[in-house]
C-alpha atoms as a PDB file:
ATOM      1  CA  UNK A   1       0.000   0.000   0.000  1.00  0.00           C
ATOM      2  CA  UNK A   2       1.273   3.996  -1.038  1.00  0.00           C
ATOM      3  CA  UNK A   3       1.880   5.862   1.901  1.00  0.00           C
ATOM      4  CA  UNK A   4       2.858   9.418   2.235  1.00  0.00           C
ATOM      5  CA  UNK A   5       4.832  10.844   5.085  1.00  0.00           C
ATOM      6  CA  UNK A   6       3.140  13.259   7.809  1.00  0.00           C
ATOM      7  CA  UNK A   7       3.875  14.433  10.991  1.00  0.00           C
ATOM      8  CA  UNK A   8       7.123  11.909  11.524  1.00  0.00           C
ATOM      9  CA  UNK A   9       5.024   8.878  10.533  1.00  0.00           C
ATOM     10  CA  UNK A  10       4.078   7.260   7.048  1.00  0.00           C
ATOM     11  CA  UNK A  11      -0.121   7.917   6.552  1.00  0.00           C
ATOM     12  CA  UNK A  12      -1.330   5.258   4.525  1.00  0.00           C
ATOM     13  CA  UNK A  13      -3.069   6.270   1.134  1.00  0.00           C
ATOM     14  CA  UNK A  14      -6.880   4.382   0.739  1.00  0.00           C
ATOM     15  CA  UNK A  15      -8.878   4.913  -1.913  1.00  0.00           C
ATOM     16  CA  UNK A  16     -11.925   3.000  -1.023  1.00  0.00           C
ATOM     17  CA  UNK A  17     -14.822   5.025  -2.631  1.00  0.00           C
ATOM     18  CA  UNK A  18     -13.142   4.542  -6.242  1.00  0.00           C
ATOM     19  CA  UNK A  19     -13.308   8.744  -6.332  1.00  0.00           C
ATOM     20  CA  UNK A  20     -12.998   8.832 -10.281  1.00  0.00           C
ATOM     21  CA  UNK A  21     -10.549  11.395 -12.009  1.00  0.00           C
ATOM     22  CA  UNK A  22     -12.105  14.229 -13.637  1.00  0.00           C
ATOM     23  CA  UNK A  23     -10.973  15.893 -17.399  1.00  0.00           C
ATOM     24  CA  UNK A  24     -11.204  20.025 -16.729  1.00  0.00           C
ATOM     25  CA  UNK A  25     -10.228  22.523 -19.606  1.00  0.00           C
ATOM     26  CA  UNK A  26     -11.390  25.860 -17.473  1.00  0.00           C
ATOM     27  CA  UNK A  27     -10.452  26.887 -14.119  1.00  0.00           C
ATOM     28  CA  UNK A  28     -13.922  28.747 -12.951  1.00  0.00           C
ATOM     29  CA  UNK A  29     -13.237  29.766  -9.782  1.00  0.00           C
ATOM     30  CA  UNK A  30     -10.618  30.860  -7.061  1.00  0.00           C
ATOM     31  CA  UNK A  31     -10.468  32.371  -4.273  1.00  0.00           C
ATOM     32  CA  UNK A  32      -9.400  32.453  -0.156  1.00  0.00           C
ATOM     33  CA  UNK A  33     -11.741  32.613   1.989  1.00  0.00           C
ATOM     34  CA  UNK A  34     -11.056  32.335   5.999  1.00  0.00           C
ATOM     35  CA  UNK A  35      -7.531  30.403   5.060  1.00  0.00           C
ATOM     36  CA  UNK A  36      -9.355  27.848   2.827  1.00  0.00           C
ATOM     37  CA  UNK A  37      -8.631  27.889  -0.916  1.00  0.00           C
ATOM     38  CA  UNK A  38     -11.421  27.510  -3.440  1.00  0.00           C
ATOM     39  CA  UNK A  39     -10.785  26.091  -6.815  1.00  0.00           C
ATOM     40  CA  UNK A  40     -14.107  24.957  -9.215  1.00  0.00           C
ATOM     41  CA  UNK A  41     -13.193  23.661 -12.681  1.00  0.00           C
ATOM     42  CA  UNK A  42     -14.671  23.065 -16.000  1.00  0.00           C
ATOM     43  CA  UNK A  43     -15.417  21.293 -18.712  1.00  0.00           C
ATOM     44  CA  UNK A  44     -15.988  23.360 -22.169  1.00  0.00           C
ATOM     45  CA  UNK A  45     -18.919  21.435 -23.664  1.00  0.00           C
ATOM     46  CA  UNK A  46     -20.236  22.225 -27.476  1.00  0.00           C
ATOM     47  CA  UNK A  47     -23.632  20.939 -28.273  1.00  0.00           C
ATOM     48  CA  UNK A  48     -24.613  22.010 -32.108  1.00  0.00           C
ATOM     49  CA  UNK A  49     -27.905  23.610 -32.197  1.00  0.00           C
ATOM     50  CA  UNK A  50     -28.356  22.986 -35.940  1.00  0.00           C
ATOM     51  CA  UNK A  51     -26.674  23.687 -39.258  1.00  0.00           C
ATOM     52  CA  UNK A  52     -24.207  26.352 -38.137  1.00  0.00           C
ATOM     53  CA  UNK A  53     -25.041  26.953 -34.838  1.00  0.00           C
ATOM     54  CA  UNK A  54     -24.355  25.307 -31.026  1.00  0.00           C
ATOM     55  CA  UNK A  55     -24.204  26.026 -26.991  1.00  0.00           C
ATOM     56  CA  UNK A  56     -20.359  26.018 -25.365  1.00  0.00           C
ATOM     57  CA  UNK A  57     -21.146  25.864 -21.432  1.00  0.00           C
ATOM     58  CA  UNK A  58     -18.605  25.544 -19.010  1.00  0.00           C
ATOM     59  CA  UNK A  59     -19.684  22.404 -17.127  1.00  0.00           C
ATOM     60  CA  UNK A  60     -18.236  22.428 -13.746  1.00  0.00           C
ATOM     61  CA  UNK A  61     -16.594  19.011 -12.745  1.00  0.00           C
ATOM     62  CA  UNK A  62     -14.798  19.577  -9.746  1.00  0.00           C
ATOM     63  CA  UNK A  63     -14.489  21.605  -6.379  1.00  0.00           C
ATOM     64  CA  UNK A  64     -11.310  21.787  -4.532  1.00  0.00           C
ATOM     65  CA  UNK A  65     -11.439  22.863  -0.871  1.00  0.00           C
ATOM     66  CA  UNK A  66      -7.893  23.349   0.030  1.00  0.00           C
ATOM     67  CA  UNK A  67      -6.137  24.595   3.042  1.00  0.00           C
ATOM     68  CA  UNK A  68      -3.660  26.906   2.432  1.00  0.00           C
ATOM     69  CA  UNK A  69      -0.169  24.960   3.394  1.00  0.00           C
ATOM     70  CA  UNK A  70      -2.143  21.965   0.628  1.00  0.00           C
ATOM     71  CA  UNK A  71      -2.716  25.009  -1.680  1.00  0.00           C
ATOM     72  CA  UNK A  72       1.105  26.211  -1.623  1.00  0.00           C
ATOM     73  CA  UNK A  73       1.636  22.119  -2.010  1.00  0.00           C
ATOM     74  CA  UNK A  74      -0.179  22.103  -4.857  1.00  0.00           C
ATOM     75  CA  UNK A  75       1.394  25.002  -6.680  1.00  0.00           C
ATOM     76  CA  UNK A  76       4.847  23.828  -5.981  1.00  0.00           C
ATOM     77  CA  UNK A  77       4.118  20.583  -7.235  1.00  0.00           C
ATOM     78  CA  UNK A  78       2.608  21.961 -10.365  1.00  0.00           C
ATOM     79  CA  UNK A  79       5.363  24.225 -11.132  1.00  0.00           C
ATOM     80  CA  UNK A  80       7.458  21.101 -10.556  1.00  0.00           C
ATOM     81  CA  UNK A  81       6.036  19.446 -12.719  1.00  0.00           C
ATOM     82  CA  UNK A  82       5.663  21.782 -15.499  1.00  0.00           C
ATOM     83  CA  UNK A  83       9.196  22.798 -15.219  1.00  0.00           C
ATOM     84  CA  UNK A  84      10.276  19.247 -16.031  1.00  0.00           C
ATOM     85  CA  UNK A  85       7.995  18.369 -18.812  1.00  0.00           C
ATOM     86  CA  UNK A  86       7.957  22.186 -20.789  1.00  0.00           C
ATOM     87  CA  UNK A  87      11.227  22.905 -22.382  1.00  0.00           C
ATOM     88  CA  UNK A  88      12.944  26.516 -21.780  1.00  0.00           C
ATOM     89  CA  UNK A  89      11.155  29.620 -23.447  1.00  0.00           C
ATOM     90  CA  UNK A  90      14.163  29.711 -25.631  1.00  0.00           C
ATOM     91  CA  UNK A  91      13.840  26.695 -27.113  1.00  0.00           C
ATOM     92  CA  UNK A  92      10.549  27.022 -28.579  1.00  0.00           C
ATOM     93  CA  UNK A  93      10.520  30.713 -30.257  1.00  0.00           C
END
């Protein structure tokens, strides 16, 4: 079993609800409130309404309640993350 270290002792990692993983494209909300984090994302979903036409809606899929020590966690992670798997600016342009 995955465990994670916290507090000077290894916390086992369960999963026993089978929480599914979510696709987002849109970030629709953020913000702190009382030292919790709020983070709502999004799918982008186009329905055609006819010949030319159709509906894009933002279809929210997931709402992160985060501390803030998890929310700094989560940022450095990301940048982490993104760091290793984008190449430099330079190399691109």
């Amino acid at each position: 079993a995955r465990s994670i270290p916290l507090g000077g002792r290894n916390v086992p990692v369960v999963d026993p609800y089978f929480v599914q993983p979510v696709s987002a494209d849109l970030i629709v909300e953020s913000r702190e409130f009382n030292g919790t984090a709020a983070i709502s994302f999004a799918s982008l979903v186009v329905t055609p309404t006819g010949e030319t036409g159709s509906i894009a809606e933002a279809v929210v899929c997931a709402r992160l309640r985060l501390t803030l020590p998890t929310a700094i966690d989560l940022r450095n992670m990301l940048d982490e993350m993104l760091k290793a798997s984008m190449p430099p600016k330079s190399e691109t342009h």
